[in-house]
C-alpha atoms as a PDB file:
ATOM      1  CA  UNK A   1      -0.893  21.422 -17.749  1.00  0.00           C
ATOM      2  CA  UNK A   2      -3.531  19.322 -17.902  1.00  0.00           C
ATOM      3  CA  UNK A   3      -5.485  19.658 -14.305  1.00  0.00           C
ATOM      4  CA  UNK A   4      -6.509  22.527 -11.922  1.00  0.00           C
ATOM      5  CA  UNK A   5      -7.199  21.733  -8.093  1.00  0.00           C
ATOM      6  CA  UNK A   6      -9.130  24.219  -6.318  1.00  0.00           C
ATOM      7  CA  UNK A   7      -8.775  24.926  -2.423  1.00  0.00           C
ATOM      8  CA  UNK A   8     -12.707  25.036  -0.957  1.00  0.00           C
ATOM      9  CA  UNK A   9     -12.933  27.787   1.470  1.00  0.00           C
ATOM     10  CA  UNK A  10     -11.736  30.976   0.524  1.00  0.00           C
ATOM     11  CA  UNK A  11     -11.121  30.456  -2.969  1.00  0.00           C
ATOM     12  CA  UNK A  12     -14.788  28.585  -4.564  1.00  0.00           C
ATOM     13  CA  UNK A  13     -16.762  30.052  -1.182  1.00  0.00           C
ATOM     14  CA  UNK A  14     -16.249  32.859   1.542  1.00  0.00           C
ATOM     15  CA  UNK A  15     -16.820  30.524   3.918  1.00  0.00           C
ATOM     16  CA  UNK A  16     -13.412  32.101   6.091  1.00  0.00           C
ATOM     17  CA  UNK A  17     -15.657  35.439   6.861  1.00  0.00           C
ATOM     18  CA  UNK A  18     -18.386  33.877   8.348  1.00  0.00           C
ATOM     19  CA  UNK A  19     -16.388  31.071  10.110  1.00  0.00           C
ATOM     20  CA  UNK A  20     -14.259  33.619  11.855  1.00  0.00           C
ATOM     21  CA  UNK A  21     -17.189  35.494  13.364  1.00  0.00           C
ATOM     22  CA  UNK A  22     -18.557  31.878  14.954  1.00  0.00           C
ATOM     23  CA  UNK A  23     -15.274  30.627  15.605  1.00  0.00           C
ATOM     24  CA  UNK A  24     -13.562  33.127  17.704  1.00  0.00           C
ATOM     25  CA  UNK A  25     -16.787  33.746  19.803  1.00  0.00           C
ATOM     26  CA  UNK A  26     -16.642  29.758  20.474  1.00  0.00           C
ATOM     27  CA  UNK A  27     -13.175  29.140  21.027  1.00  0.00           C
ATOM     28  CA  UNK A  28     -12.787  32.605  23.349  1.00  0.00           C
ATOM     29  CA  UNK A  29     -15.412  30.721  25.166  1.00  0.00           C
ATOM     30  CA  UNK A  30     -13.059  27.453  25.928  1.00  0.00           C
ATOM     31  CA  UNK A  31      -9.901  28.881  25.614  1.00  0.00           C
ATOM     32  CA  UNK A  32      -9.079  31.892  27.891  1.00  0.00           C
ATOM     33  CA  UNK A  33      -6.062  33.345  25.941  1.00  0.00           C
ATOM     34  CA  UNK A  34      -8.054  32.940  22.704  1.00  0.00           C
ATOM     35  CA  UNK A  35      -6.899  35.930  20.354  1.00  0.00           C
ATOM     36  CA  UNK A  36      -6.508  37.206  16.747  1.00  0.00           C
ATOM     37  CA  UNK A  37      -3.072  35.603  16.529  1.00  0.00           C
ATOM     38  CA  UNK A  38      -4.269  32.071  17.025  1.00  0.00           C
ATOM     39  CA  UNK A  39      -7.355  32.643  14.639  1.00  0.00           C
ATOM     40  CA  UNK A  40      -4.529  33.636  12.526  1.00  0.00           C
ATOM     41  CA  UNK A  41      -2.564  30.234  12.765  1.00  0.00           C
ATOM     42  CA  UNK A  42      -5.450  28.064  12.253  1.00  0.00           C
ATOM     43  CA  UNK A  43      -6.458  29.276   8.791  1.00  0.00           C
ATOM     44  CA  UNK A  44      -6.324  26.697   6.454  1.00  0.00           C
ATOM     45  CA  UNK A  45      -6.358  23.623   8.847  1.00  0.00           C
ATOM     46  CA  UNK A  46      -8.766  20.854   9.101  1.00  0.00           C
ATOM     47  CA  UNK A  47     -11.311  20.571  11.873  1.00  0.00           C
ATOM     48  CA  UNK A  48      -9.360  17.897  13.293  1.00  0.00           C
ATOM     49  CA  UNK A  49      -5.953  19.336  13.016  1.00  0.00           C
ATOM     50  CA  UNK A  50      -7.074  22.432  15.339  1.00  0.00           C
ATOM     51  CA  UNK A  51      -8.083  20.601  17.338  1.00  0.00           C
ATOM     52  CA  UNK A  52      -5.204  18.231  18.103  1.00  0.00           C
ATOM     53  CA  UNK A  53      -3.044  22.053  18.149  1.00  0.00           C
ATOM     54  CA  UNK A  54      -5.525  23.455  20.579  1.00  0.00           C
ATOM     55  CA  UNK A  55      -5.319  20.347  23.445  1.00  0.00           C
ATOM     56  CA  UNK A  56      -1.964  19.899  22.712  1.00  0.00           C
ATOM     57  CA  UNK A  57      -0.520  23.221  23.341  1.00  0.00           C
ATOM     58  CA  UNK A  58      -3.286  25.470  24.210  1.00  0.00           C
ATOM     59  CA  UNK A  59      -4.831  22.859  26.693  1.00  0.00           C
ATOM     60  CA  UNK A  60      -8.128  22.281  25.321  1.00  0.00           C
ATOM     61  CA  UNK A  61     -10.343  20.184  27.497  1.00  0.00           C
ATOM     62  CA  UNK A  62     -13.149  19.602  24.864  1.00  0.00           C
ATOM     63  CA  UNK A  63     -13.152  15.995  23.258  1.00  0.00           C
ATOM     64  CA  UNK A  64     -12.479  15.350  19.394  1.00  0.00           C
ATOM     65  CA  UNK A  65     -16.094  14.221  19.306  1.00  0.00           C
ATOM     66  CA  UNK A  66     -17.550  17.162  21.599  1.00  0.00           C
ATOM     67  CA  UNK A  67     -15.031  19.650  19.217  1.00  0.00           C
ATOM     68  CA  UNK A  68     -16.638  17.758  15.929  1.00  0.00           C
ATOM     69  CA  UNK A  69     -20.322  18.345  16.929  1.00  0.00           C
ATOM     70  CA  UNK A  70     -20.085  21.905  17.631  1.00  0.00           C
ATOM     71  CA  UNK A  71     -18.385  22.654  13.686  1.00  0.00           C
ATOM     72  CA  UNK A  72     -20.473  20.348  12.313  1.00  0.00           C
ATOM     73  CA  UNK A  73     -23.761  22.175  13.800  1.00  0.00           C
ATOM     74  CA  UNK A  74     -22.238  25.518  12.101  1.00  0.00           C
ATOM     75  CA  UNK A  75     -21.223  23.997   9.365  1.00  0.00           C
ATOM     76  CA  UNK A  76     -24.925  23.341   8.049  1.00  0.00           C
ATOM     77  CA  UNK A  77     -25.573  26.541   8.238  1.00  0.00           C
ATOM     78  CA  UNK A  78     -23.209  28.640   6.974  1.00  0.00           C
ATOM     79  CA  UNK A  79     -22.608  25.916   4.053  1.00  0.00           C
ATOM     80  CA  UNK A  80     -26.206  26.062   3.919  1.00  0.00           C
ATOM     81  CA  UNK A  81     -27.067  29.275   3.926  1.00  0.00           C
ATOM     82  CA  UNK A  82     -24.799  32.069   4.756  1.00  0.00           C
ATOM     83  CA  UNK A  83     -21.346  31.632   2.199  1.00  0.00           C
ATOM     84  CA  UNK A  84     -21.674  32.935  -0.970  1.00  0.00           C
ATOM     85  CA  UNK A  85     -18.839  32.028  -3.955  1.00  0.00           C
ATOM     86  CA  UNK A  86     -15.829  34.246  -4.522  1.00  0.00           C
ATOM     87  CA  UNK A  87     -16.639  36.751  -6.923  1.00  0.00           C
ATOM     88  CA  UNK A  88     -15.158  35.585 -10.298  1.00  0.00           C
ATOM     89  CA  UNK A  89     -14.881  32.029  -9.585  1.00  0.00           C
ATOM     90  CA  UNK A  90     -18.032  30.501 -11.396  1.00  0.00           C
ATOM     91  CA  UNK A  91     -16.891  32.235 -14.958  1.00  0.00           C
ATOM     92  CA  UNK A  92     -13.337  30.546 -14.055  1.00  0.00           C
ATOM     93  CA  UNK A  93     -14.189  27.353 -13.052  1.00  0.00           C
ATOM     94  CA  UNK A  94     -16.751  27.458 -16.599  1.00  0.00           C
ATOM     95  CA  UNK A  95     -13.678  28.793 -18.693  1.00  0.00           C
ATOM     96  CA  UNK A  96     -11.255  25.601 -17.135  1.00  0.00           C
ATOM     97  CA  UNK A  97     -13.523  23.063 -17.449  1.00  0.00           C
ATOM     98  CA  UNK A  98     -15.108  24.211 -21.014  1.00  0.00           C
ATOM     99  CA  UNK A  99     -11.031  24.502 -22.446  1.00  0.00           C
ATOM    100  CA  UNK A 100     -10.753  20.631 -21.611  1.00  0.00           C
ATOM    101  CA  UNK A 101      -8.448  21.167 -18.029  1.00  0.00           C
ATOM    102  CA  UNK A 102      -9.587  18.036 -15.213  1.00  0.00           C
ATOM    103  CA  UNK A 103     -10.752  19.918 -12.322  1.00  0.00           C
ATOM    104  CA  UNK A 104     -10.831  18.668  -8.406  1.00  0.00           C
ATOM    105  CA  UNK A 105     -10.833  20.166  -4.885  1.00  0.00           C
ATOM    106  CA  UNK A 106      -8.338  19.206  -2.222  1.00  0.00           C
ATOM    107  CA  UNK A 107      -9.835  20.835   0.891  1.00  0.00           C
ATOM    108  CA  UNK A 108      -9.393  20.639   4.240  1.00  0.00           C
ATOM    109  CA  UNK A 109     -13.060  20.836   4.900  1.00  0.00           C
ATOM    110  CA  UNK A 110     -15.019  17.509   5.532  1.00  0.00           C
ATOM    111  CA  UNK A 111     -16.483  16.174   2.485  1.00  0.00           C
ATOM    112  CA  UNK A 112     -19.947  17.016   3.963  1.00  0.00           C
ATOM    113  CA  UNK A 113     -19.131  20.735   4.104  1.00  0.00           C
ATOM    114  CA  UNK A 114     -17.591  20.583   0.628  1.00  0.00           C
ATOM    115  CA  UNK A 115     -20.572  19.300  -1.008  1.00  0.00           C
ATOM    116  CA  UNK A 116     -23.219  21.271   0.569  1.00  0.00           C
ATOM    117  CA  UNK A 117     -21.729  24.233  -1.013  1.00  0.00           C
ATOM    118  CA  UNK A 118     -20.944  22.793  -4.648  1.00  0.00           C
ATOM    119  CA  UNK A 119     -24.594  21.257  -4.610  1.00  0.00           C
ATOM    120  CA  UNK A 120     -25.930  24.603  -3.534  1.00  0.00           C
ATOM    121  CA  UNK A 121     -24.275  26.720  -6.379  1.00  0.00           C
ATOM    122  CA  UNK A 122     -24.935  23.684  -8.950  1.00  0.00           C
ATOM    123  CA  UNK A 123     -20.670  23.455  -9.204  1.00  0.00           C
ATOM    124  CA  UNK A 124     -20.500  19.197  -8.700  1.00  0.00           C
ATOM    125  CA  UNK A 125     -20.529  18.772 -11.558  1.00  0.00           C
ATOM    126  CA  UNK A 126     -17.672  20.498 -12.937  1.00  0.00           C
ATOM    127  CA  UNK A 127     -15.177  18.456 -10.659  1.00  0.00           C
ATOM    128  CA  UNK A 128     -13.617  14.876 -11.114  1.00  0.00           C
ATOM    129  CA  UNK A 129     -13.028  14.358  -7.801  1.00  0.00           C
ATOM    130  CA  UNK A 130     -12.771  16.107  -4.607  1.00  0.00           C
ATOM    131  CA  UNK A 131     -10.620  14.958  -1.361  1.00  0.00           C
ATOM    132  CA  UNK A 132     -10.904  16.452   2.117  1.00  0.00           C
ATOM    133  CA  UNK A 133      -7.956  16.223   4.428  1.00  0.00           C
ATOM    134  CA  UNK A 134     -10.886  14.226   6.862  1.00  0.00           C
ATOM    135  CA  UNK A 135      -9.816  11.191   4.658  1.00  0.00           C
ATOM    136  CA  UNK A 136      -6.026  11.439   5.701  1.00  0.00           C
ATOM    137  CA  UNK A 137      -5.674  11.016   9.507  1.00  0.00           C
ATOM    138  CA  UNK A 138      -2.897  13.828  11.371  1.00  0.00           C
ATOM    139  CA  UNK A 139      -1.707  14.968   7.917  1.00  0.00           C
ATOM    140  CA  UNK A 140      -4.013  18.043   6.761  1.00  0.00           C
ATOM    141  CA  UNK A 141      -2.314  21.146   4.895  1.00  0.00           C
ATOM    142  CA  UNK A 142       0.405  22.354   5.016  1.00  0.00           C
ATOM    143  CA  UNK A 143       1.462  18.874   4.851  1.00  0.00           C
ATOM    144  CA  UNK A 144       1.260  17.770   1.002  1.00  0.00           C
ATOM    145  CA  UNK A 145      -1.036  14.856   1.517  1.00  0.00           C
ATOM    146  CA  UNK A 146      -4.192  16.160   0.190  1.00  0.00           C
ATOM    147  CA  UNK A 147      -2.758  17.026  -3.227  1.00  0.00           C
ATOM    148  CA  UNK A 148      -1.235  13.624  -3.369  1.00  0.00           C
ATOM    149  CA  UNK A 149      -4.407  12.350  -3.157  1.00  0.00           C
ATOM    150  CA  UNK A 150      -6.069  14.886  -5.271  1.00  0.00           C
ATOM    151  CA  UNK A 151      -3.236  14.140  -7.811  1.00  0.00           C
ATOM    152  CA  UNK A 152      -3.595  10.399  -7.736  1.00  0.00           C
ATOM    153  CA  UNK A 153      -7.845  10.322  -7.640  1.00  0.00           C
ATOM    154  CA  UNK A 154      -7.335  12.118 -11.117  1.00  0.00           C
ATOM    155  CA  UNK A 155      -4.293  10.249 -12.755  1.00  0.00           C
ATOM    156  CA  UNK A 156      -2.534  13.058 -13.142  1.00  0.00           C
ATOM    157  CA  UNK A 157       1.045  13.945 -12.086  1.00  0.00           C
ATOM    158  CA  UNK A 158       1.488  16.885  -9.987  1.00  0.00           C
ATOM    159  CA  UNK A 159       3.804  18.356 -12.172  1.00  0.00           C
ATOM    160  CA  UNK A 160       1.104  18.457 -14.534  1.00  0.00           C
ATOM    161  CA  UNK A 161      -1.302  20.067 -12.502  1.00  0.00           C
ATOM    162  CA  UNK A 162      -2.054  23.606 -10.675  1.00  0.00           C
ATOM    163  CA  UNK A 163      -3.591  24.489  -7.582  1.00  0.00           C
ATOM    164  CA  UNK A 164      -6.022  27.169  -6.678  1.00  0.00           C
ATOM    165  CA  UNK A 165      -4.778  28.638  -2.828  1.00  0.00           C
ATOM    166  CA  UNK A 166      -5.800  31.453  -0.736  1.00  0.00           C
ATOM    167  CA  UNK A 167      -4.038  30.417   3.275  1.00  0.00           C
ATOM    168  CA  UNK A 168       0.063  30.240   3.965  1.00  0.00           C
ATOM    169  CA  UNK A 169      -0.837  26.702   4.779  1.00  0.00           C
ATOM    170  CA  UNK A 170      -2.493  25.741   1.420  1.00  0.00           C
ATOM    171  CA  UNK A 171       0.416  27.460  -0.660  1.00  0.00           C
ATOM    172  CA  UNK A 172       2.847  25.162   1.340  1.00  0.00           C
ATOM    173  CA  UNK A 173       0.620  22.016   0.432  1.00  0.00           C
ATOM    174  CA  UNK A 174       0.503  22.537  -2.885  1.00  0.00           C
ATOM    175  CA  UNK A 175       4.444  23.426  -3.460  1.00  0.00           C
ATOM    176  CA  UNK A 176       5.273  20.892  -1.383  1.00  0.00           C
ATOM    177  CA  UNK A 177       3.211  18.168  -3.674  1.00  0.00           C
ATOM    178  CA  UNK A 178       4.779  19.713  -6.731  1.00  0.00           C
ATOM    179  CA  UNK A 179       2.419  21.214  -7.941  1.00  0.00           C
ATOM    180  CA  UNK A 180       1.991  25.201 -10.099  1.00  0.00           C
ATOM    181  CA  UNK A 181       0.549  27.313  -7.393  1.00  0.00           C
ATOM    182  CA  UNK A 182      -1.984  30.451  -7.583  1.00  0.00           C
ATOM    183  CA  UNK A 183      -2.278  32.432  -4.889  1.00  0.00           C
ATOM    184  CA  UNK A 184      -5.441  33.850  -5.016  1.00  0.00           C
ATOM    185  CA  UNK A 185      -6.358  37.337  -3.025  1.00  0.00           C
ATOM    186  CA  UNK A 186     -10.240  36.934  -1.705  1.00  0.00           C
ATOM    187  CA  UNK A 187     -10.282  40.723  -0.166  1.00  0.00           C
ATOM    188  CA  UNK A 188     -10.302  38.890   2.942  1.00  0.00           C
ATOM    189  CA  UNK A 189      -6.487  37.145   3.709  1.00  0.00           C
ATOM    190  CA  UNK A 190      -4.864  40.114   2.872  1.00  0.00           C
ATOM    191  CA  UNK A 191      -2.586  38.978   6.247  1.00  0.00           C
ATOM    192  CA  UNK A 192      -1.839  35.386   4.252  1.00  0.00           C
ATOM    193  CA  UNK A 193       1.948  35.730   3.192  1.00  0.00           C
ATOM    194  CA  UNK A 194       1.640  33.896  -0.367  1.00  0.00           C
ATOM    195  CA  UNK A 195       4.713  34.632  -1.627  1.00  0.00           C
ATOM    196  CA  UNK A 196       5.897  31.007  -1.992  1.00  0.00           C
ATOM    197  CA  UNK A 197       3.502  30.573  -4.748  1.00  0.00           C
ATOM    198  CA  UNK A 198       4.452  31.116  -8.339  1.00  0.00           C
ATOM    199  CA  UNK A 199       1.774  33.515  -9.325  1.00  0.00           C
ATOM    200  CA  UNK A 200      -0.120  35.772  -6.887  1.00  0.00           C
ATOM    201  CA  UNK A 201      -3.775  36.455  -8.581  1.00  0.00           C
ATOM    202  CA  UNK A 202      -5.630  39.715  -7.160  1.00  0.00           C
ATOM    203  CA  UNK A 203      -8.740  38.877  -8.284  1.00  0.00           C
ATOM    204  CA  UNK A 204     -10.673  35.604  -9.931  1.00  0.00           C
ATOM    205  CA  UNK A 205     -11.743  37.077 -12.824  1.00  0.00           C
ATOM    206  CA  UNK A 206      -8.224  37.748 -14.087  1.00  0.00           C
ATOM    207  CA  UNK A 207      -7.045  33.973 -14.200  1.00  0.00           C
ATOM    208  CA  UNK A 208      -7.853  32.390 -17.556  1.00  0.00           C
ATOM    209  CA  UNK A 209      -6.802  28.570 -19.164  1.00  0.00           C
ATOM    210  CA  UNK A 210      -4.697  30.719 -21.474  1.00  0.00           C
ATOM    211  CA  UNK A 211      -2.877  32.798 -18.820  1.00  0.00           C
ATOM    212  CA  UNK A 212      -2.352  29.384 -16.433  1.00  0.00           C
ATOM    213  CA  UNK A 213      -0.516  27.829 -19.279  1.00  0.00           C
ATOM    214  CA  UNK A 214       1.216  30.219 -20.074  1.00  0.00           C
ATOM    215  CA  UNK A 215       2.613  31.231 -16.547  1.00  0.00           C
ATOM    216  CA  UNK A 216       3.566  27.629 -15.967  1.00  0.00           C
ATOM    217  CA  UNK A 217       5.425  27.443 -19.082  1.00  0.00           C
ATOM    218  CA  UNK A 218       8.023  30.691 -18.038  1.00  0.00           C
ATOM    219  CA  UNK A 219       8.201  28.849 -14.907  1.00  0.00           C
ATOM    220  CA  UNK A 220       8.947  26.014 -16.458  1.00  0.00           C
ATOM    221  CA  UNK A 221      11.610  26.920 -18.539  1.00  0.00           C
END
């Protein structure tokens, strides 16, 4: 293994808890049958996929610019000011990137979002390259796009790599891309089925370069 590609929101930043609050008080506001099951279902989508799912089958009268605004005005904010990272993550993120593993984020978060938060908590640095599902029109997760891409920006094969994953939708991406997949419990997606990925982490501080490669070579074998 010679990379490790982090998801964004609920696995570097608890971004998830403080979207949910904004986002179901919003969308209950243009949706009238707006409930915890379709909060559910768009965890782990981009901005732009929910809202192509909400006009086409939920009837959503708001534009793709109007929809776009609105997250982007939250988005500076809680980014900004409110998320704070997933306990365990800096110390991992330090031990990958100090053992010599290529590290990126395939997210599908804008770019703008993405940065905000790695500038904030002085964590830029420590990745190659990061891709947002913003740069690949109608295919965000669980499609297998954004790894792809995340794959390809850092020469690496996907079979060399492992991802980072905390939605259903994220797991699916990865696996689907070929690459190792962590699912990693946040103490908030304790309703995410993960079981498609090949190891399911309880907490951040337990991962470790050693036990990555080491998991990847029994599943390997």
């Amino acid at each position: 293994m010679n990379a490790v590609i982090f998801d964004y929101d609920g696995v570097i930043v608890d971004s998830e808890h403080h979207w949910k609050k904004v986002e179901s008080s919003f969308l209950a506001g243009v949706l009238e049958h707006w409930n915890d099951e379709l909060q559910r279902e768009v965890l782990g989508m981009s901005m732009f996929d929910v809202h192509a799912m909400l006009v086409e089958r939920h009837g959503l009268k708001l534009s793709r610019q109007e929809f776009a605004q609105y997250y982007n005005d939250l988005a500076g904010d809680i980014y900004g000011r409110q998320v704070q990272l997933i306990p365990g993550i800096r110390r991992l993120i330090e031990r990958l990137s100090a053992s010599g593993l290529v590290l990126g984020v395939a997210s599908s978060s804008p770019l703008s979002w993405i940065d905000t938060g790695l500038i904030r908590f002085d964590l830029a640095h420590f990745f190659r390259n990061v891709v947002s599902a913003q740069e690949l029109p109608g295919r965000g997760k669980p499609h297998p796009d954004v790894y792809q891409l995340a794959c390809c920006r850092l020469n690496i094969l996907p079979s060399q790599c492992a991802a980072i994953e905390d939605s259903t939708k994220g797991v699916a991406s990865a696996k689907s891309a070929g690459l190792f997949c962590v699912g990693l419990r946040n103490g908030m997606n304790g309703e995410e089925d993960l079981s498609a990925a090949d190891l399911i982490c309880e907490d951040a501080e337990l991962l470790s370069p050693e036990m990555l490669q080491e998991m990847r070579g029994v599943m390997n074998q």
